[in-house]
PDB file of N, CA and C in Angstrom:
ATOM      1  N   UNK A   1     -43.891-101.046  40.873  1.00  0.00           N
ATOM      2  CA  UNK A   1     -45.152-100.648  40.270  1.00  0.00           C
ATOM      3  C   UNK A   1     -46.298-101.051  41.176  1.00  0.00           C
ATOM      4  N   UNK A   2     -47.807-100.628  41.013  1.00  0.00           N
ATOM      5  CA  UNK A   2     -48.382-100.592  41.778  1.00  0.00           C
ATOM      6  C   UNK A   2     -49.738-100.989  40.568  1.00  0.00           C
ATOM      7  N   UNK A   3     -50.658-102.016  41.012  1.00  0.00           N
ATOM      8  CA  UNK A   3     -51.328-102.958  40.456  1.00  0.00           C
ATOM      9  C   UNK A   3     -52.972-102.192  40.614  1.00  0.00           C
ATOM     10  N   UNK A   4     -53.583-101.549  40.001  1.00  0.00           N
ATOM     11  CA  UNK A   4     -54.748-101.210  39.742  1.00  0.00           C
ATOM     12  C   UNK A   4     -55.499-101.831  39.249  1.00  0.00           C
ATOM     13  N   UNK A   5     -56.913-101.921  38.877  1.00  0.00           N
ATOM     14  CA  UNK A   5     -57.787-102.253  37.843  1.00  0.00           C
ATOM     15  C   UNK A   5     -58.835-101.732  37.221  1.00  0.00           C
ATOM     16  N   UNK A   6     -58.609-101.625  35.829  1.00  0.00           N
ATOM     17  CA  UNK A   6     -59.529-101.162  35.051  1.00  0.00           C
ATOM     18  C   UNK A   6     -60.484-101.521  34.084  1.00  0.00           C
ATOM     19  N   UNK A   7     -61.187-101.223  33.497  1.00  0.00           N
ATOM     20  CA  UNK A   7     -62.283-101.571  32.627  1.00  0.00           C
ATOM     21  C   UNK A   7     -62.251-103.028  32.405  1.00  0.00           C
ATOM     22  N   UNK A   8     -63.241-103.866  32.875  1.00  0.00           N
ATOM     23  CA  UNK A   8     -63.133-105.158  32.873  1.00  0.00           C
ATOM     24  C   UNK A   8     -62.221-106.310  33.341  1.00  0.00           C
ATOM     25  N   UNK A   9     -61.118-105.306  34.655  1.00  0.00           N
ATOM     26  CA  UNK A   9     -60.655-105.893  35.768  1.00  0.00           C
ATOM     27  C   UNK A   9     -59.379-106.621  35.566  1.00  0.00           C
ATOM     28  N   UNK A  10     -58.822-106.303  34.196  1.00  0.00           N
ATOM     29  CA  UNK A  10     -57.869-106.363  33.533  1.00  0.00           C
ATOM     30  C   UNK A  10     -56.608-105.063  34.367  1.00  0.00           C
ATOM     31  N   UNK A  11     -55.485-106.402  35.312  1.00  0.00           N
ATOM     32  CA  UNK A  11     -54.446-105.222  36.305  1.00  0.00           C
ATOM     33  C   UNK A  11     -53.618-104.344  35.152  1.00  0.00           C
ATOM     34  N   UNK A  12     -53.903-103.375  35.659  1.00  0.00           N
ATOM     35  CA  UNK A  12     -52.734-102.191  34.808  1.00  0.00           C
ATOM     36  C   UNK A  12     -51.961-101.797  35.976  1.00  0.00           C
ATOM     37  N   UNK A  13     -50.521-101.004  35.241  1.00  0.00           N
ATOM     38  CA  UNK A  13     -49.472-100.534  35.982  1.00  0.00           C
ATOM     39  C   UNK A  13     -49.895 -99.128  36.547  1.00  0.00           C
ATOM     40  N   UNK A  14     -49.584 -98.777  37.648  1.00  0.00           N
ATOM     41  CA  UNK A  14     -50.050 -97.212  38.094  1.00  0.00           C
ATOM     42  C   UNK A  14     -48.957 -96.793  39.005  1.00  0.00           C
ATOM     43  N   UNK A  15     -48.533 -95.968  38.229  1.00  0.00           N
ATOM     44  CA  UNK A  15     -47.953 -94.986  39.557  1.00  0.00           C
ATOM     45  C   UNK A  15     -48.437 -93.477  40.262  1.00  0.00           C
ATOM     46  N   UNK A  16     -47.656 -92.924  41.205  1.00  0.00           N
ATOM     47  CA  UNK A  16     -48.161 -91.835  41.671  1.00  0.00           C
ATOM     48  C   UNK A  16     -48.343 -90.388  41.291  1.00  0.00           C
ATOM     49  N   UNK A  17     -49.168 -90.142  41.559  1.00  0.00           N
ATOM     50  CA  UNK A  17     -49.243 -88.601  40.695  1.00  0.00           C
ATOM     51  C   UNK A  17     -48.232 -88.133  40.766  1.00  0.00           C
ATOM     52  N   UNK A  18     -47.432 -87.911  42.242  1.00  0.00           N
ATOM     53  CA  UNK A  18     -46.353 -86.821  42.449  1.00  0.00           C
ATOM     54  C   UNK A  18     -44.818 -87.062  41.336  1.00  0.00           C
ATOM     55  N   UNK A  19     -45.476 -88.354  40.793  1.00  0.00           N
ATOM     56  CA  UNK A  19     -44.416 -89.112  40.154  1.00  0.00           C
ATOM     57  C   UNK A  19     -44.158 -88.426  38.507  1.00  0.00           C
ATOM     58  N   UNK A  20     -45.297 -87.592  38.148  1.00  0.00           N
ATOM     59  CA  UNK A  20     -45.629 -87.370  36.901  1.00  0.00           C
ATOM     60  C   UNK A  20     -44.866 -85.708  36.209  1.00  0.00           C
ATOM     61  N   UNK A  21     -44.963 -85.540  35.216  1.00  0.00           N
ATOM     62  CA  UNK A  21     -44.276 -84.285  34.711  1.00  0.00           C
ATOM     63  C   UNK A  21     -44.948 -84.165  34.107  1.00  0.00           C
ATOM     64  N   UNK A  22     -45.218 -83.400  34.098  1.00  0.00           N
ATOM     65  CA  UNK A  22     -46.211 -82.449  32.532  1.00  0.00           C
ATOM     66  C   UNK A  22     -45.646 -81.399  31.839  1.00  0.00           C
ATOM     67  N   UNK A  23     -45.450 -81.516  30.463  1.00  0.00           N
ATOM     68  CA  UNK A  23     -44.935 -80.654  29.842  1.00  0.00           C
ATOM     69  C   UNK A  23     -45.300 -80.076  28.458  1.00  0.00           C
ATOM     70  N   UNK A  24     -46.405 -79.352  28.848  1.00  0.00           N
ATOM     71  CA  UNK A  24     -47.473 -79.189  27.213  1.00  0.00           C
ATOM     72  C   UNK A  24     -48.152 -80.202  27.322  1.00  0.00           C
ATOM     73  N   UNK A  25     -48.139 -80.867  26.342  1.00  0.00           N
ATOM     74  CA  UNK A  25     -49.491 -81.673  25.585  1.00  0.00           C
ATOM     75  C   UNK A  25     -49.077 -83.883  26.221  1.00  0.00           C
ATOM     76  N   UNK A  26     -47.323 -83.375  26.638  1.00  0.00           N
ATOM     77  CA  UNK A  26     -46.621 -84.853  27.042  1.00  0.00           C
ATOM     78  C   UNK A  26     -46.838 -84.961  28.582  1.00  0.00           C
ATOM     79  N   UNK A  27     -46.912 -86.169  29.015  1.00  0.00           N
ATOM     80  CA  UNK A  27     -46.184 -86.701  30.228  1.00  0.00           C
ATOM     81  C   UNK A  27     -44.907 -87.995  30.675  1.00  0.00           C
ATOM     82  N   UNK A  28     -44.396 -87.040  31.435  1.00  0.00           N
ATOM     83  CA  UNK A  28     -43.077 -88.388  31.835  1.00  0.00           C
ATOM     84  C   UNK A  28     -43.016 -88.366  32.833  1.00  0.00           C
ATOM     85  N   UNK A  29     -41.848 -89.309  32.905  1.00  0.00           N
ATOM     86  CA  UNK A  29     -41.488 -89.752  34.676  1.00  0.00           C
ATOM     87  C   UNK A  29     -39.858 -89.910  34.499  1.00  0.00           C
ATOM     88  N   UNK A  30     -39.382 -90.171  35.973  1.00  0.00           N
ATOM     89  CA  UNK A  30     -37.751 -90.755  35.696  1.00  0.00           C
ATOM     90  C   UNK A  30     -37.968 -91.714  35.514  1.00  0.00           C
ATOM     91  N   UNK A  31     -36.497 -92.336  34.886  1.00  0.00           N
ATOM     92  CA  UNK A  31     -36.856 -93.834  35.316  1.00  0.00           C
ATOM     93  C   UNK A  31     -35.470 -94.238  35.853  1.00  0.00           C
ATOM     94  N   UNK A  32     -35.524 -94.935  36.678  1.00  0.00           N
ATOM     95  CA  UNK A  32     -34.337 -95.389  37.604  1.00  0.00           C
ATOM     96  C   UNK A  32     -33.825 -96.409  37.017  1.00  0.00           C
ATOM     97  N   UNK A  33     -32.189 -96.465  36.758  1.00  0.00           N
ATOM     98  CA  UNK A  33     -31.828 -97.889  36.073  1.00  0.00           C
ATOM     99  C   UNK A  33     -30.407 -98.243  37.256  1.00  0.00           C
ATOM    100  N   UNK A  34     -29.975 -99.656  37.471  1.00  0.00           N
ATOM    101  CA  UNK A  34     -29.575-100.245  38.403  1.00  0.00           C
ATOM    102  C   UNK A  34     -28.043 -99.304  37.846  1.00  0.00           C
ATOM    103  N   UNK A  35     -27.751 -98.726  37.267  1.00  0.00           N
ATOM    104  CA  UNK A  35     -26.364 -98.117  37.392  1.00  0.00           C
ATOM    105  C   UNK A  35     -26.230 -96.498  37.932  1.00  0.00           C
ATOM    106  N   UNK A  36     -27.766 -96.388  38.596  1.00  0.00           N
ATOM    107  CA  UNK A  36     -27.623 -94.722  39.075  1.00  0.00           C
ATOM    108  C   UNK A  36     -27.901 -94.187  38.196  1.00  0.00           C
ATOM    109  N   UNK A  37     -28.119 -94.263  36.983  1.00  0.00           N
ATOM    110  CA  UNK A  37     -28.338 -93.113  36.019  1.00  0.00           C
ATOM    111  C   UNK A  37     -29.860 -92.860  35.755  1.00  0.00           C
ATOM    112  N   UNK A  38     -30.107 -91.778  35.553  1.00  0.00           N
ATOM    113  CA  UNK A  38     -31.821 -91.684  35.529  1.00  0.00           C
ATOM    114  C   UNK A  38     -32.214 -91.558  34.130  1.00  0.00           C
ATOM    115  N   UNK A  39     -33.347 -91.785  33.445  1.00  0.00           N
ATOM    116  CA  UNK A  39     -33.500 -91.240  31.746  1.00  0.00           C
ATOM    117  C   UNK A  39     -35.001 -90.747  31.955  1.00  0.00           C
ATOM    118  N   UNK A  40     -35.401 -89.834  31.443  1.00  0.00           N
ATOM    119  CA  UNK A  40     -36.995 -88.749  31.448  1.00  0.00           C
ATOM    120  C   UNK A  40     -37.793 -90.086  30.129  1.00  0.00           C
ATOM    121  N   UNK A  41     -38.781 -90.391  30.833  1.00  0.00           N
ATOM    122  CA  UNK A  41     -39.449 -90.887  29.195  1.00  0.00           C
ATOM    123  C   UNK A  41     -40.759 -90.870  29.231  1.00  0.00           C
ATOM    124  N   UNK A  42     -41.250 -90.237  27.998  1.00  0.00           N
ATOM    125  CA  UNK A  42     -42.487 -89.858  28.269  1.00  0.00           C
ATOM    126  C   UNK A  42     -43.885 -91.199  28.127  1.00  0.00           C
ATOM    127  N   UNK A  43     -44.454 -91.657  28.312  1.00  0.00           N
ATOM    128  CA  UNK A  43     -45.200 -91.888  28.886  1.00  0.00           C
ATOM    129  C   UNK A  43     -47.115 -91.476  28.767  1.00  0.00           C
ATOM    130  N   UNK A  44     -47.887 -92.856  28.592  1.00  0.00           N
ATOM    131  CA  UNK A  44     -49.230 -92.353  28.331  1.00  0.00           C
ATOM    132  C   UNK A  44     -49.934 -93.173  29.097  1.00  0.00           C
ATOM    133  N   UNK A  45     -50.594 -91.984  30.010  1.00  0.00           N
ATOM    134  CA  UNK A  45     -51.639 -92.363  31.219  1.00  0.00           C
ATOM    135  C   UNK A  45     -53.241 -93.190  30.896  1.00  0.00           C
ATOM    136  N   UNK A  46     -53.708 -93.113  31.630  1.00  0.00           N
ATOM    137  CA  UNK A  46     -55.167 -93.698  31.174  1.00  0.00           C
ATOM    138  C   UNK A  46     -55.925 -93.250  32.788  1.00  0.00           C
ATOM    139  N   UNK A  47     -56.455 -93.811  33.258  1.00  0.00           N
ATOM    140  CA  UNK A  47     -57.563 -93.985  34.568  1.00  0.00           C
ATOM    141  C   UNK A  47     -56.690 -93.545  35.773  1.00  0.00           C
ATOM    142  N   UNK A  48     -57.467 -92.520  36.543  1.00  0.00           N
ATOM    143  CA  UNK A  48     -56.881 -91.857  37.750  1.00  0.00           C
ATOM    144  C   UNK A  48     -57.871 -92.509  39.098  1.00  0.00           C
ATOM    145  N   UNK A  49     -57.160 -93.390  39.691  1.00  0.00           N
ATOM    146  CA  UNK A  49     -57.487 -93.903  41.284  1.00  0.00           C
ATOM    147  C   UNK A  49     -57.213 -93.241  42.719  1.00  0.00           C
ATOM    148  N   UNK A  50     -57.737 -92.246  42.871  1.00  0.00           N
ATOM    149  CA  UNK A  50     -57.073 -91.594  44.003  1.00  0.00           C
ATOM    150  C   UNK A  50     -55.472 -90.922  43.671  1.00  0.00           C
ATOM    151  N   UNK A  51     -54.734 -91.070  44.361  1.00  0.00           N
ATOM    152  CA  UNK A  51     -53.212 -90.677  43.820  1.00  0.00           C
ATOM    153  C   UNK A  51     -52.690 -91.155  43.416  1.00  0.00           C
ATOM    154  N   UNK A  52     -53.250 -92.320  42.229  1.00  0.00           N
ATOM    155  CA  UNK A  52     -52.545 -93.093  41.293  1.00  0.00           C
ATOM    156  C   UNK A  52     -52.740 -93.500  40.411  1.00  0.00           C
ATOM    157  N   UNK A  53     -51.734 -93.197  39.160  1.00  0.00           N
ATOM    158  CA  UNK A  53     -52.673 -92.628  37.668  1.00  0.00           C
ATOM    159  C   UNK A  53     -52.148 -94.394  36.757  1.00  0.00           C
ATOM    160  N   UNK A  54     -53.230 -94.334  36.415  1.00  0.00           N
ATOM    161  CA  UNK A  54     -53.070 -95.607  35.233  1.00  0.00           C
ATOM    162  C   UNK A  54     -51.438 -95.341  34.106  1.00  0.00           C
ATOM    163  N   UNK A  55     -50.915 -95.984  34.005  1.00  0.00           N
ATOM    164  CA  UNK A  55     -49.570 -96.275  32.721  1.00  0.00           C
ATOM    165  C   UNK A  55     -50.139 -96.955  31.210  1.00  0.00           C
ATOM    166  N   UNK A  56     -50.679 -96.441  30.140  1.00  0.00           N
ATOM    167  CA  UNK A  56     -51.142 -97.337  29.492  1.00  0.00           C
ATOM    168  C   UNK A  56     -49.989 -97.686  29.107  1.00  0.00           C
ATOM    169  N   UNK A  57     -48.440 -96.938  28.258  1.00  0.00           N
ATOM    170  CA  UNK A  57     -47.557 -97.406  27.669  1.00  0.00           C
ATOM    171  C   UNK A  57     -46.922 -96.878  27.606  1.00  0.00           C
ATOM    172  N   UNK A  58     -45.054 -97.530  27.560  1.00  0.00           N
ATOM    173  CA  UNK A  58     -43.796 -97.091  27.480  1.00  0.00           C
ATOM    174  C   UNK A  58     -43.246 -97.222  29.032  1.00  0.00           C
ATOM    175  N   UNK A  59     -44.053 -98.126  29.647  1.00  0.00           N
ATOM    176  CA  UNK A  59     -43.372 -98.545  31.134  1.00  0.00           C
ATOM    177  C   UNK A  59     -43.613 -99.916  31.257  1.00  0.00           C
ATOM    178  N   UNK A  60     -42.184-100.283  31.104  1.00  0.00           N
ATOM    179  CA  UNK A  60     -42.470-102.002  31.734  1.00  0.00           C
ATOM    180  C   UNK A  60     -42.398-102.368  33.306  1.00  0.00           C
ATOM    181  N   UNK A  61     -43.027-103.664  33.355  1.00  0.00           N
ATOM    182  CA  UNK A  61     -43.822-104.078  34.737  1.00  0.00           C
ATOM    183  C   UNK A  61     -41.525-104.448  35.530  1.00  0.00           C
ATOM    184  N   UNK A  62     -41.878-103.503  36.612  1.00  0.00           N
ATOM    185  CA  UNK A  62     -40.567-103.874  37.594  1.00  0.00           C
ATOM    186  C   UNK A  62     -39.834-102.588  37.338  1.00  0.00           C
ATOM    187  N   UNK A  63     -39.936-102.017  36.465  1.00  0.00           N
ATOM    188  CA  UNK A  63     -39.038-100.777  36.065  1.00  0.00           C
ATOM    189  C   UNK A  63     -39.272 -99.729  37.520  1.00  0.00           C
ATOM    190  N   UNK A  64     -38.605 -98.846  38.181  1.00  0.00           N
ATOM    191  CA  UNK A  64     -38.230 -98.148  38.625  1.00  0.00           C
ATOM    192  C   UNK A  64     -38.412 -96.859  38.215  1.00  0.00           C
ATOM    193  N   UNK A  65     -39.249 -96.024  39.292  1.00  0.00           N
ATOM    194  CA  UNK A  65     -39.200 -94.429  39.112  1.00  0.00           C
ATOM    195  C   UNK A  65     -39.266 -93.761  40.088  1.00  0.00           C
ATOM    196  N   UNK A  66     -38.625 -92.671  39.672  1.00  0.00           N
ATOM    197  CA  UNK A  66     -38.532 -91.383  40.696  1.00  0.00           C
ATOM    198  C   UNK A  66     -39.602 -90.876  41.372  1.00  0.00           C
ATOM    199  N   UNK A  67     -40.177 -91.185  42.629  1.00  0.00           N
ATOM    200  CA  UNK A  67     -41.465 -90.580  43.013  1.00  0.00           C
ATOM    201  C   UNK A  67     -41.214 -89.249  43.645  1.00  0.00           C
ATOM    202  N   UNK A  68     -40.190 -89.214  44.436  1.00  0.00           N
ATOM    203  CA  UNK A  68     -39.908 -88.197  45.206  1.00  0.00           C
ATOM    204  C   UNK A  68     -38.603 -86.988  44.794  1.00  0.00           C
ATOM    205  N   UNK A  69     -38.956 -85.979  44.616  1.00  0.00           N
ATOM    206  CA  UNK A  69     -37.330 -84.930  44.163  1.00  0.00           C
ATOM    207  C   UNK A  69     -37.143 -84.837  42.590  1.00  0.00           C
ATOM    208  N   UNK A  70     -38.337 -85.439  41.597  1.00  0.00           N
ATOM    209  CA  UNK A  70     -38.353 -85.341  40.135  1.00  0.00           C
ATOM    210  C   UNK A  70     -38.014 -83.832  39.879  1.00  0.00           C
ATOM    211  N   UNK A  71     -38.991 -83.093  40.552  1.00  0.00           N
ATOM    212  CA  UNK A  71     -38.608 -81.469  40.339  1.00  0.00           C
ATOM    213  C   UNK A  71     -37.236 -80.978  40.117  1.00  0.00           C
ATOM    214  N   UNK A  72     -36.166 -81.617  41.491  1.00  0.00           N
ATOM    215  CA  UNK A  72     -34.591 -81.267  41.395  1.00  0.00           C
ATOM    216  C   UNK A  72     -34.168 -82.095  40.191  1.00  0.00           C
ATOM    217  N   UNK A  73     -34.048 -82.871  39.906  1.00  0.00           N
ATOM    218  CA  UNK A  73     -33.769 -83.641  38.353  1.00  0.00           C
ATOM    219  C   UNK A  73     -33.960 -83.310  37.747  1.00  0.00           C
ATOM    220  N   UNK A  74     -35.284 -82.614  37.769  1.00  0.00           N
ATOM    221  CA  UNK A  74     -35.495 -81.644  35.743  1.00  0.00           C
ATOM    222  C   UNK A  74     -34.662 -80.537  35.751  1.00  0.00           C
ATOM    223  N   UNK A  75     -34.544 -79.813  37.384  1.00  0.00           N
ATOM    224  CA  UNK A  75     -33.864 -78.645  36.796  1.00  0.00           C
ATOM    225  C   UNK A  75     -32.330 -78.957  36.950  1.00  0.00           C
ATOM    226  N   UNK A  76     -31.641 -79.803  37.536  1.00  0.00           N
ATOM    227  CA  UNK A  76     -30.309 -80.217  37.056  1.00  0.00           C
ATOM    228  C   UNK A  76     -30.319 -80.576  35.742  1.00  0.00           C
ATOM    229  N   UNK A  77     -30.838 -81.238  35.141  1.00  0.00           N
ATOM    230  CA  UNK A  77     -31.104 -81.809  33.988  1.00  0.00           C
ATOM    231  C   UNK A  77     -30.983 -80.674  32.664  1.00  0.00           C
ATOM    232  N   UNK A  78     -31.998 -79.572  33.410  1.00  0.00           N
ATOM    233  CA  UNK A  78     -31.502 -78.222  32.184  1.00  0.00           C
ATOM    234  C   UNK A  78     -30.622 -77.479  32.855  1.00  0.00           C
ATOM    235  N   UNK A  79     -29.968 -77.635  33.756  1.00  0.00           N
ATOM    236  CA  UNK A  79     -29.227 -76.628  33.867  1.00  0.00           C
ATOM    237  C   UNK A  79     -29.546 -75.469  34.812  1.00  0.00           C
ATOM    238  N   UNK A  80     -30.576 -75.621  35.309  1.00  0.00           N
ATOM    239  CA  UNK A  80     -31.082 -74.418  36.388  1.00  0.00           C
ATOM    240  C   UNK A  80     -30.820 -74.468  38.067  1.00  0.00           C
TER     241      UNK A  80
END
């Protein structure tokens, strides 16, 4: 994770845009777990720093994500 600061300098978690999915009205990310397996979870942003968007919640601090090739994962994922 990557250490930003926002409103009253209080560090929040941020990752990278390229990292993000949008799907309608949600956003997610992968998330990488130490046995290779990936899980989609969606995810709520807050403050955008250059190419790196605030995490308000549903990502804990050390967790692991897919920054690069999310695109090929969604569509293995359905089937395309």
């Amino acid at each position: 994770t990557v250490t930003i600061y926002s409103k009253g300098d209080h560090p929040a978690a941020a990752v990278p845009k390229q990292a993000l999915i949008y799907e309608a009205d949600q956003v997610r990310v992968w998330v990488s777990h130490d046995d290779r397996s990936v899980e989609l979870r969606q995810i709520k942003t807050g403050l955008v720093n250059g190419d790196l968007v605030e995490v308000v919640s549903n990502l804990k601090p050390g967790e692991r994500i897919v920054t690069k090739g999310s695109l090929f994962i969604d569509r293995a994922a359905s089937g395309s």
